[in-house]
C-alpha atoms as a PDB file:
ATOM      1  CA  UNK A   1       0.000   0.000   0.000  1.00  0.00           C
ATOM      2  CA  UNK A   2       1.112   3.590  -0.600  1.00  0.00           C
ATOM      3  CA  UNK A   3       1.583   5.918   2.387  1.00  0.00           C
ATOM      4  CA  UNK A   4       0.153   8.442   0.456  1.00  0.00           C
ATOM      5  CA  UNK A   5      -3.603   6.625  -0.378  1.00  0.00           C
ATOM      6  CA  UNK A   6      -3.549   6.458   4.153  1.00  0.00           C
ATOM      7  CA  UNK A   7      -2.082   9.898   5.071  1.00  0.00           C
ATOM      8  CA  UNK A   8      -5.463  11.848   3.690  1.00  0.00           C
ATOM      9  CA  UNK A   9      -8.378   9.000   4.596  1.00  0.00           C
ATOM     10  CA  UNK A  10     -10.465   9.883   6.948  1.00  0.00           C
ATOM     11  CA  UNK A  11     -10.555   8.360  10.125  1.00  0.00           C
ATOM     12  CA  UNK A  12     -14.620   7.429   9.636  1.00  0.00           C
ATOM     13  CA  UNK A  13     -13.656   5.650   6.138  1.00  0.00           C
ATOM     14  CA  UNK A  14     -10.547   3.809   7.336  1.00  0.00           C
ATOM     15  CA  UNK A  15     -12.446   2.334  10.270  1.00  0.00           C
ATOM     16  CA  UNK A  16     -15.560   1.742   8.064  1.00  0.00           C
ATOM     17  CA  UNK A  17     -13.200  -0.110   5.682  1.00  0.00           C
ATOM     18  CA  UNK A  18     -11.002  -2.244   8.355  1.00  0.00           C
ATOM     19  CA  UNK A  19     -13.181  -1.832  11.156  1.00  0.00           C
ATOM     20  CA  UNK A  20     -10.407  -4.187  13.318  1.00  0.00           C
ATOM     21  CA  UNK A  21      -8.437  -1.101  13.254  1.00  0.00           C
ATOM     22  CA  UNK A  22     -10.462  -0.246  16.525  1.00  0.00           C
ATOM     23  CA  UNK A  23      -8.189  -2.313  18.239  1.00  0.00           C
ATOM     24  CA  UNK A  24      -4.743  -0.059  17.021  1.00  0.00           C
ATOM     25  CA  UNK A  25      -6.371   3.043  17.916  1.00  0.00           C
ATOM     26  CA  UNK A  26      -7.343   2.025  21.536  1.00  0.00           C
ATOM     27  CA  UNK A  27      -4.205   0.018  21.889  1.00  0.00           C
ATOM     28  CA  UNK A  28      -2.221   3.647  20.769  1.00  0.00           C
ATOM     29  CA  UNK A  29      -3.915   5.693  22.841  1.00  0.00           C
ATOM     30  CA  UNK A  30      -6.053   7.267  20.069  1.00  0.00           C
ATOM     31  CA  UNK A  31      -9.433   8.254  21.218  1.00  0.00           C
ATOM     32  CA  UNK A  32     -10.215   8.851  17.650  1.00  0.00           C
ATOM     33  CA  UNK A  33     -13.140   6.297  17.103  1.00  0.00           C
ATOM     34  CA  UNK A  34     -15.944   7.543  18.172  1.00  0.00           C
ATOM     35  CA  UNK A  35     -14.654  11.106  17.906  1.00  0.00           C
ATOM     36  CA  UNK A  36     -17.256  13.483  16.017  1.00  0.00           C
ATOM     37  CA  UNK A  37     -14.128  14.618  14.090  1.00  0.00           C
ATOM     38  CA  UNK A  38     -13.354  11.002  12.902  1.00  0.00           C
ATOM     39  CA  UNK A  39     -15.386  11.897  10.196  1.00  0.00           C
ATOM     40  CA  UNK A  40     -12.983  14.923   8.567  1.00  0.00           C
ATOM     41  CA  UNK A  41     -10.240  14.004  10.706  1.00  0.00           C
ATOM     42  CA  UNK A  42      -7.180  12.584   8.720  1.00  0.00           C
ATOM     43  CA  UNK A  43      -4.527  10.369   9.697  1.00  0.00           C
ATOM     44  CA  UNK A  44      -2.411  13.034   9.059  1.00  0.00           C
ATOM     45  CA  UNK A  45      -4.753  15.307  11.707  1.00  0.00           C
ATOM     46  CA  UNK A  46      -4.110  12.530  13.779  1.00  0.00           C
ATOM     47  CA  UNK A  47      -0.362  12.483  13.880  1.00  0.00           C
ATOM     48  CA  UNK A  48      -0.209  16.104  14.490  1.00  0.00           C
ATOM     49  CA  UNK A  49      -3.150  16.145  17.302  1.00  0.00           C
ATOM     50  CA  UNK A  50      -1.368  13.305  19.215  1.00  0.00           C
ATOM     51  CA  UNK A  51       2.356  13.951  18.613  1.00  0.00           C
ATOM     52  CA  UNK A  52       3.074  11.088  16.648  1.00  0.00           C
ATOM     53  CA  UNK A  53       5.084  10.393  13.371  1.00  0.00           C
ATOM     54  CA  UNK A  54       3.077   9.827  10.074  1.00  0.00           C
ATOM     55  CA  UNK A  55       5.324   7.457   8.757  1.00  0.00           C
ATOM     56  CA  UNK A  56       5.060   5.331  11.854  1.00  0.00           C
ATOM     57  CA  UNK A  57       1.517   5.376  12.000  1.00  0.00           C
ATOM     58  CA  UNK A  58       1.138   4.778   8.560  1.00  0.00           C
ATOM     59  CA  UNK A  59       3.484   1.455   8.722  1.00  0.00           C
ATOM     60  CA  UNK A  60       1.130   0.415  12.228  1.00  0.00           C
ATOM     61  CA  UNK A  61      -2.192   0.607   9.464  1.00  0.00           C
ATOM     62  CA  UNK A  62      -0.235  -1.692   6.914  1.00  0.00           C
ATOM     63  CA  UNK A  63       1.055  -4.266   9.125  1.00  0.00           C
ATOM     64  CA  UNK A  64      -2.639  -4.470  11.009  1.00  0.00           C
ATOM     65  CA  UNK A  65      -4.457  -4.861   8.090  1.00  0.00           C
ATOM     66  CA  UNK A  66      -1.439  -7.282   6.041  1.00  0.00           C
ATOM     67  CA  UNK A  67      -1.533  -9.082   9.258  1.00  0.00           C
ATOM     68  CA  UNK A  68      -5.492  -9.573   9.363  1.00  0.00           C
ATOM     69  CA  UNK A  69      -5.510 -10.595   5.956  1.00  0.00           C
ATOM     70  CA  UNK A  70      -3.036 -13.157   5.717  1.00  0.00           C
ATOM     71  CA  UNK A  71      -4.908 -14.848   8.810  1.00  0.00           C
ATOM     72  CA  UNK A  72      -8.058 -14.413   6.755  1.00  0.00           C
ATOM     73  CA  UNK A  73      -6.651 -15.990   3.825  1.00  0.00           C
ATOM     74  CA  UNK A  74      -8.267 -19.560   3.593  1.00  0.00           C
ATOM     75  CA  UNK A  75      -6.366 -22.602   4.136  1.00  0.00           C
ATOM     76  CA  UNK A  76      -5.883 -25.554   1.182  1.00  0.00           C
ATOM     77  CA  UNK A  77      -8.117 -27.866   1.629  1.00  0.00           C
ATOM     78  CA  UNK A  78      -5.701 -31.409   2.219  1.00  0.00           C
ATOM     79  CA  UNK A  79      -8.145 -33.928   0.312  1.00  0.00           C
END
């Protein structure tokens, strides 16, 4: 994934998307779910409100959702 496509999403439409993103945010301190700014906050809002780096939070997104996936991915059947 490009850093870019994350660093202007909105908090509302990244959650809506991988909703077991919940668990990052709570887990990093951000009290952005639930937030009535989630919906025009960016991730990039979210770095600056909190203190944190972009880049960072940006690779913490990839590797939750990569990581979610590839235990999603369905196992060969062994007929």
């Amino acid at each position: 994934m490009n850093p870019t496509v994350f660093q202007d999403i909105t908090i509302k439409v990244l959650l809506d998307r991988y909703p077991y993103l919940l668990k990052l945010f709570m887990d990093l301190g951000l009290l952005c779910p639930g937030c009535p700014a989630e919906a025009f906050h960016t991730l990039e809002d979210v770095t600056r409100e909190y203190g944190y780096d972009l880049e960072i939070l940006i690779r913490h997104v990839q590797k939750t959702i990569k990581n979610h996936d590839q235990k999603n991915i369905p196992k060969k059947s062994s007929y």
